[in-house]
PDB file of N, CA and C in Angstrom:
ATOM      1  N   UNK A   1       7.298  20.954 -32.739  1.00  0.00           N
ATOM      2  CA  UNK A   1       7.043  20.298 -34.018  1.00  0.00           C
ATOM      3  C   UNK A   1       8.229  19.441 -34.422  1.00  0.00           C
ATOM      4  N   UNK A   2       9.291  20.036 -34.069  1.00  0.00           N
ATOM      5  CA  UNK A   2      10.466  19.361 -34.482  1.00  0.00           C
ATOM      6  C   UNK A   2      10.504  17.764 -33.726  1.00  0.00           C
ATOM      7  N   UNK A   3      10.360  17.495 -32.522  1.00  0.00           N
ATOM      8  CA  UNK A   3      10.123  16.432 -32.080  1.00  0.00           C
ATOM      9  C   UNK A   3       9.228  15.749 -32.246  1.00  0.00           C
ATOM     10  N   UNK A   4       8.330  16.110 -32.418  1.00  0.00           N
ATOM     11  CA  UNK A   4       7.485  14.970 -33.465  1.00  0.00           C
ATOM     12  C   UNK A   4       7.588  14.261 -34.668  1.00  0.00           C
ATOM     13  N   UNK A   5       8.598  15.147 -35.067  1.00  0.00           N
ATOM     14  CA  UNK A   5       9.642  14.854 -36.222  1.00  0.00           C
ATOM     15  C   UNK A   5       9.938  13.643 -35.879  1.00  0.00           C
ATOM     16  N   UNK A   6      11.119  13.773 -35.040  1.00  0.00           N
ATOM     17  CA  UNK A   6      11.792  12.911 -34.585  1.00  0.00           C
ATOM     18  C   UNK A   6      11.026  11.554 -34.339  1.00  0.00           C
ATOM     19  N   UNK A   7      10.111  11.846 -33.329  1.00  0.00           N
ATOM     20  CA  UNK A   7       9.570  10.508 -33.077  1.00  0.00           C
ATOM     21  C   UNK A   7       9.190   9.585 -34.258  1.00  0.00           C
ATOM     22  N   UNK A   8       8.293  10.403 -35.674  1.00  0.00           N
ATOM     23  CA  UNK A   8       7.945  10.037 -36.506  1.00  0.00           C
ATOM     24  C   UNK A   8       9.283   8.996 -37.189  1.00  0.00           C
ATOM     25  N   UNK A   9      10.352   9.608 -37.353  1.00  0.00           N
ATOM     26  CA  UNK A   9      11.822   8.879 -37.715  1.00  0.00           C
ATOM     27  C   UNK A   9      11.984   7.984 -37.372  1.00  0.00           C
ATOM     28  N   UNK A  10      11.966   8.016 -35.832  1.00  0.00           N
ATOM     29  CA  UNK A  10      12.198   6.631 -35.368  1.00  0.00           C
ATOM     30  C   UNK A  10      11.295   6.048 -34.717  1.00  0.00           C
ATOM     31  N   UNK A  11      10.020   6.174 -35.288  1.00  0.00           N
ATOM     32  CA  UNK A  11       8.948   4.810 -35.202  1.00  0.00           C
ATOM     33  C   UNK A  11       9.133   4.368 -36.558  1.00  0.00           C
ATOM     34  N   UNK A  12       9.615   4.999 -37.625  1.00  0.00           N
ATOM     35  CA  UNK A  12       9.722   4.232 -38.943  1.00  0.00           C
ATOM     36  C   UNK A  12      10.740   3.289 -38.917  1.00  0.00           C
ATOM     37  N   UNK A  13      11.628   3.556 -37.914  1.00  0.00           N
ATOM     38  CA  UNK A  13      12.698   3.026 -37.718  1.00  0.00           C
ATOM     39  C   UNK A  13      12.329   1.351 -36.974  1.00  0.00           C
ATOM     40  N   UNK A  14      11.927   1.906 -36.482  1.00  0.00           N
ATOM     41  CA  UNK A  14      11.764   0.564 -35.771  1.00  0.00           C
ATOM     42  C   UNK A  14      10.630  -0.444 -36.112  1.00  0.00           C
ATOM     43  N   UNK A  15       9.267   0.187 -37.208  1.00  0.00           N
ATOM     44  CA  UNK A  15       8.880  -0.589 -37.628  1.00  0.00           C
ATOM     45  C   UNK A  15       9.805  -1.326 -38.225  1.00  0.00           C
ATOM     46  N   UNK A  16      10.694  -1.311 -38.771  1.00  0.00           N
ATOM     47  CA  UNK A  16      12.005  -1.845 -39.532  1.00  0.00           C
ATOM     48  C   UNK A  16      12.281  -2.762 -38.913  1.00  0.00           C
ATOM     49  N   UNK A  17      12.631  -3.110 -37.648  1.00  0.00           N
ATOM     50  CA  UNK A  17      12.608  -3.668 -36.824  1.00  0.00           C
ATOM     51  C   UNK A  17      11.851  -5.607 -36.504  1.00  0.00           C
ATOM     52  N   UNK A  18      12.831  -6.552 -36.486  1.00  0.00           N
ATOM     53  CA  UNK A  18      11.507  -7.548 -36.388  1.00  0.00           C
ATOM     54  C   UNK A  18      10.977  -7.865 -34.776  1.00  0.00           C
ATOM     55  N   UNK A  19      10.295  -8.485 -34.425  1.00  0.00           N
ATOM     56  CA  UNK A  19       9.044  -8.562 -33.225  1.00  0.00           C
ATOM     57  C   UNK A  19      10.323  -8.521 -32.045  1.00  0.00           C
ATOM     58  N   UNK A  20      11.427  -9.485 -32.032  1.00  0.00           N
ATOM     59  CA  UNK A  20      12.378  -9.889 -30.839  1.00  0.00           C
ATOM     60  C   UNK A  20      13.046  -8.355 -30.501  1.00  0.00           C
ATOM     61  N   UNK A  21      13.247  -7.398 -31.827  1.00  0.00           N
ATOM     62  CA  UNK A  21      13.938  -6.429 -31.329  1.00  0.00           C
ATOM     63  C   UNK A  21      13.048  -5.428 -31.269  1.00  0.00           C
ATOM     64  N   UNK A  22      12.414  -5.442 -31.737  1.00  0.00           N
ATOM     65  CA  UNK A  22      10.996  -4.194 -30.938  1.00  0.00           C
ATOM     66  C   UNK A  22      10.801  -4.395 -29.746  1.00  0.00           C
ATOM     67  N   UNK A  23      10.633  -6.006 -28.825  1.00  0.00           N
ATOM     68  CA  UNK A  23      10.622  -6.417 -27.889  1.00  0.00           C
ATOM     69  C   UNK A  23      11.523  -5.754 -26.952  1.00  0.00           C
ATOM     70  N   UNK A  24      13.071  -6.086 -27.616  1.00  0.00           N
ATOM     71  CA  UNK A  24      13.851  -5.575 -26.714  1.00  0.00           C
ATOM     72  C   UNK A  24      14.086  -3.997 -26.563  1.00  0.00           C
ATOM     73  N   UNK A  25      13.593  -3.409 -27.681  1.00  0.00           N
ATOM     74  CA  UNK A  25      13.756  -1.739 -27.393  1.00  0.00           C
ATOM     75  C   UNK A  25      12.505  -1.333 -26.299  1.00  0.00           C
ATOM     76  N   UNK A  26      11.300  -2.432 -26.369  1.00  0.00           N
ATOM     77  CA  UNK A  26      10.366  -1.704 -25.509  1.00  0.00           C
ATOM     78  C   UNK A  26      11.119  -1.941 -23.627  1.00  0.00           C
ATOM     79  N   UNK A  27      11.385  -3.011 -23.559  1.00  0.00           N
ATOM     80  CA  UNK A  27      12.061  -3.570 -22.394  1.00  0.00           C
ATOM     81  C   UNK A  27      13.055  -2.143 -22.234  1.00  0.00           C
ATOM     82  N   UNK A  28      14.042  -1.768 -22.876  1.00  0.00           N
ATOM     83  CA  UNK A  28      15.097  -1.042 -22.762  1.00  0.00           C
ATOM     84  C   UNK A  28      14.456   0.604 -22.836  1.00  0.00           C
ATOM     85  N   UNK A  29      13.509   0.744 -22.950  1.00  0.00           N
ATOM     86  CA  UNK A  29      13.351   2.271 -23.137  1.00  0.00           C
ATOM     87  C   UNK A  29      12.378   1.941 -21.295  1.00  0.00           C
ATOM     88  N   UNK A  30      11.330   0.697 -21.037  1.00  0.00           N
ATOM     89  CA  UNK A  30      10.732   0.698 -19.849  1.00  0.00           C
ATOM     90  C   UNK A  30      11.865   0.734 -18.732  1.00  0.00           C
ATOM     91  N   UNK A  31      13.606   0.391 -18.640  1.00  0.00           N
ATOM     92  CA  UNK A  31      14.393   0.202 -18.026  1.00  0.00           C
ATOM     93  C   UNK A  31      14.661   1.930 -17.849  1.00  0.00           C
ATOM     94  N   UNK A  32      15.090   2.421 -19.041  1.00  0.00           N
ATOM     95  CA  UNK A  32      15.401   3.832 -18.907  1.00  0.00           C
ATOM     96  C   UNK A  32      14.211   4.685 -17.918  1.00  0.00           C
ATOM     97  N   UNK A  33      12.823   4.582 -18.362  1.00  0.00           N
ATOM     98  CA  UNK A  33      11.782   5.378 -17.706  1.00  0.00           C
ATOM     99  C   UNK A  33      11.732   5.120 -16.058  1.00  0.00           C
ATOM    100  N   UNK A  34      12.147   3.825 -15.827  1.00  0.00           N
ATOM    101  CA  UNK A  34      11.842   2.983 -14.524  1.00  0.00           C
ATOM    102  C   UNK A  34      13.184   3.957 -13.302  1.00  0.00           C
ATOM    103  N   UNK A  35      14.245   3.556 -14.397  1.00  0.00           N
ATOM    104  CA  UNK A  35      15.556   4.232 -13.842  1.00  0.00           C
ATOM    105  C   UNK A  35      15.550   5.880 -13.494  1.00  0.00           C
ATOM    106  N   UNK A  36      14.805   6.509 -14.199  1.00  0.00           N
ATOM    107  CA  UNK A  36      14.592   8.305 -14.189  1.00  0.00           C
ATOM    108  C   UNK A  36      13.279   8.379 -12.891  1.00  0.00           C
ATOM    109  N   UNK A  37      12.452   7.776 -12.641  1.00  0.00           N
ATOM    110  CA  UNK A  37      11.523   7.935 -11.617  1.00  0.00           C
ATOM    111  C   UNK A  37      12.203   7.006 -10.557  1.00  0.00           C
ATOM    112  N   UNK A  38      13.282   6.623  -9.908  1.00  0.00           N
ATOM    113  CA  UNK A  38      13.614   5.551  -8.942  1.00  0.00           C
ATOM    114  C   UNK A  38      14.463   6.689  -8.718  1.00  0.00           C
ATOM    115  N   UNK A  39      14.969   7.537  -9.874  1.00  0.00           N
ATOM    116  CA  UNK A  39      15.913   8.639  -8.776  1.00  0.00           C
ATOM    117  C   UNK A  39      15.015  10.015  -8.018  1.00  0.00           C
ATOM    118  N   UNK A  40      13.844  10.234  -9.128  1.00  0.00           N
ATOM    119  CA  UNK A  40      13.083  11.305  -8.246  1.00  0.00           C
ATOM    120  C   UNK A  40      12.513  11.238  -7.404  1.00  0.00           C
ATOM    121  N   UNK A  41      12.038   9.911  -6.717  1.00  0.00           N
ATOM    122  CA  UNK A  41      11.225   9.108  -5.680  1.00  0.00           C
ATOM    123  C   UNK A  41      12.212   9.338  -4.636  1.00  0.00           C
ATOM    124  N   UNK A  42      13.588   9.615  -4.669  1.00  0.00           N
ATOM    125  CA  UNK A  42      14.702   9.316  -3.690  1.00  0.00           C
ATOM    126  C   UNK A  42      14.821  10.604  -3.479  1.00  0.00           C
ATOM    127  N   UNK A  43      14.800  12.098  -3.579  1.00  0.00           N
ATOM    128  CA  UNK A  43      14.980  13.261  -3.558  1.00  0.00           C
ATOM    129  C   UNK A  43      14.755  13.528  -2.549  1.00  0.00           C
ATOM    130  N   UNK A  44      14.114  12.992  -1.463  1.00  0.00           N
ATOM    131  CA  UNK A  44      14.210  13.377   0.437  1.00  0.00           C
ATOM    132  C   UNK A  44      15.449  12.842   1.039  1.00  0.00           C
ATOM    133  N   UNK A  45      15.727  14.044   1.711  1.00  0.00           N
ATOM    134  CA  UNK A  45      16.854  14.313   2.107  1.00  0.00           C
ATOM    135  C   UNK A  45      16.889  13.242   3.421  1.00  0.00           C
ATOM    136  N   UNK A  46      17.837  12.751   4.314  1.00  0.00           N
ATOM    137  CA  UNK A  46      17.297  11.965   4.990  1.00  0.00           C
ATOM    138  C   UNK A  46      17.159  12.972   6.154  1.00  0.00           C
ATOM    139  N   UNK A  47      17.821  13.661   6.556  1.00  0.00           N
ATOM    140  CA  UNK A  47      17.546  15.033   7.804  1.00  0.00           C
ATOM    141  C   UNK A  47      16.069  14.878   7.873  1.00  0.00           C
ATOM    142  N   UNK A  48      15.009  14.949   6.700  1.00  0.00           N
ATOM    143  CA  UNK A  48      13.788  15.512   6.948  1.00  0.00           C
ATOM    144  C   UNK A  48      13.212  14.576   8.014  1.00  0.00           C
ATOM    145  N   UNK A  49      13.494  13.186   8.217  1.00  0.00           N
ATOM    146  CA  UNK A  49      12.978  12.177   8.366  1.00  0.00           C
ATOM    147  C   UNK A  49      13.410  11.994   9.716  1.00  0.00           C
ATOM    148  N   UNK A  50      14.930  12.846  10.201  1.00  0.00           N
ATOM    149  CA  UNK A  50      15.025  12.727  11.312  1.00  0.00           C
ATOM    150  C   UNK A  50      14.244  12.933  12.607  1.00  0.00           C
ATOM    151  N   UNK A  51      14.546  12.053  13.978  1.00  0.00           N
ATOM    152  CA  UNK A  51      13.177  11.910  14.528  1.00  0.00           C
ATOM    153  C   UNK A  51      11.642  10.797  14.168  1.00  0.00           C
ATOM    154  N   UNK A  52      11.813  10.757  13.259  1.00  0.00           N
ATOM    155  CA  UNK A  52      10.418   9.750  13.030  1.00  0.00           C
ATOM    156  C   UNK A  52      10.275   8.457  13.772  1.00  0.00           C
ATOM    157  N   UNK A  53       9.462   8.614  14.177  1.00  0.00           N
ATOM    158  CA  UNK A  53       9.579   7.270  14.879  1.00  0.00           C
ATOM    159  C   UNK A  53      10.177   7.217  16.109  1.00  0.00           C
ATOM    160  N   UNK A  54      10.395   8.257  17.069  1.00  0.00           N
ATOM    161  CA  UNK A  54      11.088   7.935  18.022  1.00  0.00           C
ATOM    162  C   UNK A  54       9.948   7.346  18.810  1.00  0.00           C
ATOM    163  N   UNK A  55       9.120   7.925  19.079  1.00  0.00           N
ATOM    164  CA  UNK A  55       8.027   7.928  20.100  1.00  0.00           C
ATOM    165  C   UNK A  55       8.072   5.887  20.366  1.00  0.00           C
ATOM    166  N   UNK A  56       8.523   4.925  19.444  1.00  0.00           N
ATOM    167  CA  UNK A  56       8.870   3.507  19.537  1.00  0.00           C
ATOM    168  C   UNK A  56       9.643   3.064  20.566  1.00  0.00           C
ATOM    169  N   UNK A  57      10.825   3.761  20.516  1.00  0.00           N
ATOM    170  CA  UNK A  57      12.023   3.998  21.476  1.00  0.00           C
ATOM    171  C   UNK A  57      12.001   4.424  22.867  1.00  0.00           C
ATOM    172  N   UNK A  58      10.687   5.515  23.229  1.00  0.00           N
ATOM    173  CA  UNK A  58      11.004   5.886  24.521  1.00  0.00           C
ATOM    174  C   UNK A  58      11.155   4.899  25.237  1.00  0.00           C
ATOM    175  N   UNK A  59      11.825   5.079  26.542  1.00  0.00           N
ATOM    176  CA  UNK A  59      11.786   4.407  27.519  1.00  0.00           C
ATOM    177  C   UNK A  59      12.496   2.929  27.555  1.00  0.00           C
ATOM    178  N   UNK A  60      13.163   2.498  26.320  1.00  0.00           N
ATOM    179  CA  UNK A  60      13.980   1.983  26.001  1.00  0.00           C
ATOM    180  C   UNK A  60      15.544   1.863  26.457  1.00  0.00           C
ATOM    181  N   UNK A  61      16.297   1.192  26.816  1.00  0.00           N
ATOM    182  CA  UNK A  61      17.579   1.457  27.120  1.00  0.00           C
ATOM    183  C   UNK A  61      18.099   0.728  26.263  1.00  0.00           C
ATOM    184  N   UNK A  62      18.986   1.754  25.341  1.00  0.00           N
ATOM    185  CA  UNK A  62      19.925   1.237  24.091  1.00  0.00           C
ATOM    186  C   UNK A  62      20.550   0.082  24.099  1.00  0.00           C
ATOM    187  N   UNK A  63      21.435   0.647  24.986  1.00  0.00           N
ATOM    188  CA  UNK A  63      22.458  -0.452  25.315  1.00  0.00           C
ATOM    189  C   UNK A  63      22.117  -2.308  25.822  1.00  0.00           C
ATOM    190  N   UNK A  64      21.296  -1.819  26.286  1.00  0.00           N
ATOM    191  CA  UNK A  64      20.757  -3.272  26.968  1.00  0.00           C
ATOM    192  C   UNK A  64      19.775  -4.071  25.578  1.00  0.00           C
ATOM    193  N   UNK A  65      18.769  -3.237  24.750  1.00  0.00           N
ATOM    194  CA  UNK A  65      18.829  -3.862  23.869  1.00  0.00           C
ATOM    195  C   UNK A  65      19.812  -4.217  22.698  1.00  0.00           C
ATOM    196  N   UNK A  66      20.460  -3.891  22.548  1.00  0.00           N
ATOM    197  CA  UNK A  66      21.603  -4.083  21.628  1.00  0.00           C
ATOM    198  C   UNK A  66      22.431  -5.590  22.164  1.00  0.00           C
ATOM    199  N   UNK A  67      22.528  -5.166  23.281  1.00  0.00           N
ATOM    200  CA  UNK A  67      23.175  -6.506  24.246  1.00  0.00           C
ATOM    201  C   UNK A  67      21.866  -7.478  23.948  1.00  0.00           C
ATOM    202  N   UNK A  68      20.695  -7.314  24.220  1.00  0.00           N
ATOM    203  CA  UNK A  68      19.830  -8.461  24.240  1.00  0.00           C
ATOM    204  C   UNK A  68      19.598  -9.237  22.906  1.00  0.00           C
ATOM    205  N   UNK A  69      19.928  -8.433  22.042  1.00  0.00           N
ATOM    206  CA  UNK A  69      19.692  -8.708  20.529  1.00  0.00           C
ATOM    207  C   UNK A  69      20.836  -9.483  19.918  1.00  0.00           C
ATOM    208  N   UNK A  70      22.210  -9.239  20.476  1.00  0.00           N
ATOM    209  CA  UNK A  70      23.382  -9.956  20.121  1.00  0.00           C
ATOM    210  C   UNK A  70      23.381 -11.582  21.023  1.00  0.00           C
ATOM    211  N   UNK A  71      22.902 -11.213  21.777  1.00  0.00           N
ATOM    212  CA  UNK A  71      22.540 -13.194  22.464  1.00  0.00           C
ATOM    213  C   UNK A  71      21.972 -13.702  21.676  1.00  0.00           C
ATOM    214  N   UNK A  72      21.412 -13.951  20.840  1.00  0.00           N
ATOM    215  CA  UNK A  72      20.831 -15.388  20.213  1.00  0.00           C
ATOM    216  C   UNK A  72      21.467 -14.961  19.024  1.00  0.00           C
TER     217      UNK A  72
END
């Protein structure tokens, strides 16, 4: 209940607010939300991932592509 409080406060608050800076609080609170899900999306470890994709590689010789890739 108490946070609803709150919210109630400061939506009064910001009706207060004219159109350019409501604008910019919506921009700045979508920056904050954007920023909190770009770190939980990242939470795999990279170990898990190790291996993926080798099956591309077999039969490949490293070295020679690496060399073939640095010519041009």
């Amino acid at each position: 209940m108490k946070a609803s409080l709150n919210i109630k406060n400061i939506l009064s608050q910001v009706e207060k607010l004219d159109k350019n800076e409501q604008q910019t609080l919506v921009e700045q609170l979508s920056f904050l939300l954007k920023k909190s899900d770009f770190k939980s999306d990242f939470s795999t470890k990279l170990t898990s991932i190790s291996e993926l994709g080798k099956e591309i590689w077999d039969g490949t010789n490293i070295d020679n592509y690496i060399h073939e890739e640095r010519k041009w």
